[in-house]
Protein backbone atom coordinates (compact mmCIF):
# COMPACT_ATOMS: atom_id res chain seq x y z
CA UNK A 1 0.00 0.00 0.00
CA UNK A 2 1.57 3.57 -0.70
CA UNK A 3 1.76 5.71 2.32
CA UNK A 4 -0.89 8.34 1.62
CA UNK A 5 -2.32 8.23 -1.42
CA UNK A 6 -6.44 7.38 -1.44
CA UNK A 7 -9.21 7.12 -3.68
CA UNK A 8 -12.65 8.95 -2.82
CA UNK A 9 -15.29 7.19 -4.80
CA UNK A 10 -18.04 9.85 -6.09
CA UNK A 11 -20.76 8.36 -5.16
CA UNK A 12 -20.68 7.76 -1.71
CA UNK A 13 -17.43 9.11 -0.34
CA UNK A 14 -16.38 6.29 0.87
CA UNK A 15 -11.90 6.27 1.11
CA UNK A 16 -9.97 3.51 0.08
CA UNK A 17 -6.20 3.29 0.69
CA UNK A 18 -4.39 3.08 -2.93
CA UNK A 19 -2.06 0.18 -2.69
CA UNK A 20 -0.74 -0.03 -6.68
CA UNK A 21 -0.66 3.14 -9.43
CA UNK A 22 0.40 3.42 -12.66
CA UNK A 23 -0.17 5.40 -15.58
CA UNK A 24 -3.05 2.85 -16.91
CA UNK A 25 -4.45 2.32 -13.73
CA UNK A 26 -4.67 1.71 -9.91
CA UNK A 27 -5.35 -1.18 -7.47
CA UNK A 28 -7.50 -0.34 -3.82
CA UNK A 29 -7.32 -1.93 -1.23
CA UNK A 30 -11.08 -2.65 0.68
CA UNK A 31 -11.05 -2.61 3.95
CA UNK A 32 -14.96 -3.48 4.23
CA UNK A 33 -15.85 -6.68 2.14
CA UNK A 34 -19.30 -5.31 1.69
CA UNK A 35 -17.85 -2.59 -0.62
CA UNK A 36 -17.03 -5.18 -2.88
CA UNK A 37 -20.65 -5.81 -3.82
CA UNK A 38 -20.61 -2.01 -5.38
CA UNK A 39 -17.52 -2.83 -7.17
CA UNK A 40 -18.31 -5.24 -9.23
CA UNK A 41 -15.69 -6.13 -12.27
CA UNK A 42 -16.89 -3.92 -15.52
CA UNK A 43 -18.67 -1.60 -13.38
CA UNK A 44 -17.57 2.09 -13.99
CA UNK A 45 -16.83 4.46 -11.19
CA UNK A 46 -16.24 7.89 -10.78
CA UNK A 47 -13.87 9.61 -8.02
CA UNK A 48 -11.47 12.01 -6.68
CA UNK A 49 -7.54 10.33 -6.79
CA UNK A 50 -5.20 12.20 -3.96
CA UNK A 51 -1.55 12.38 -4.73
CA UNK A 52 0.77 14.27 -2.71
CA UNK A 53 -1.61 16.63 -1.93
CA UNK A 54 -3.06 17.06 -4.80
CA UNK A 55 -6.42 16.09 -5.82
CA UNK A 56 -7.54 14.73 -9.01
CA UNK A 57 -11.08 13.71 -10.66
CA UNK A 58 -11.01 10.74 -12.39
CA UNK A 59 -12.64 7.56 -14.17
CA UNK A 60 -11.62 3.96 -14.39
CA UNK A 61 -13.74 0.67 -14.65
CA UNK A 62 -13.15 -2.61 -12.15
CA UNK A 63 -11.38 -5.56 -13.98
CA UNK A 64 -10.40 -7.61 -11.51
CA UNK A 65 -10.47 -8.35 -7.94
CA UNK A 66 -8.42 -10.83 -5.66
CA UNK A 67 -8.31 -11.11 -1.92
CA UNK A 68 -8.96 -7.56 -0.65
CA UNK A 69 -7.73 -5.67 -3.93
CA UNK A 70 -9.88 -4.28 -6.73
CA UNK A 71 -7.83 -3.24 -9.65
CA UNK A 72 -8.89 -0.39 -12.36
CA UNK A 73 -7.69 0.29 -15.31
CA UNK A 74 -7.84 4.57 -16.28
CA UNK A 75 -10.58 5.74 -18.38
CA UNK A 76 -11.04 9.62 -17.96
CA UNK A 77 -8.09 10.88 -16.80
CA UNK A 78 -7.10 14.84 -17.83
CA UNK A 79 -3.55 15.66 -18.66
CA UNK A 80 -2.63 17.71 -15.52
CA UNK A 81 -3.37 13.77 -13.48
CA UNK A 82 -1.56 11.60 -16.06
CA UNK A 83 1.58 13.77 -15.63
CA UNK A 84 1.06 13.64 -11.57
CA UNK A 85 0.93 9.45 -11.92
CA UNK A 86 3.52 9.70 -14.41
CA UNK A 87 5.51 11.30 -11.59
CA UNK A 88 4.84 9.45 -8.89
């Protein structure tokens, strides 16, 4: 899991600790197995990605899970956040 970096899914605003990133997508880690039922793999989701510090909106869809890890891959991702993961 990476220190401080989290994921704040739109919908509810629920926080899940980012434990994988790269430029084509991330992995969560889910604390509460119930979460898993909204996650289902295919299911796009919407959120706010923290990095450093900074904050940024994006997209990805579920395509896999395994053990206490749902992984995304990127879908709508604007420049200024693909430059901060690039970074990272």
């Amino acid at each position: 899991t990476l220190a401080y970096e989290q994921f704040r899914l739109a919908e509810n605003g629920k926080l899940f600790a980012v434990a994988d990133l790269s430029e084509g997508g991330m992995a969560l880690r889910v604390i509460d197995r119930e979460d898993l039922a909204i996650l289902p793999v295919g299911r796009h989701v919407e959120g706010v990605l923290s990095l450093k510090g900074q904050r940024f909106p994006v997209g990805a869809q579920v395509r896999h899970i395994k053990g206490d890890l749902v992984g995304f891959r990127f879908e709508d991702v604007a420049a200024d956040a693909k430059e901060a993961i690039r970074h990272y």
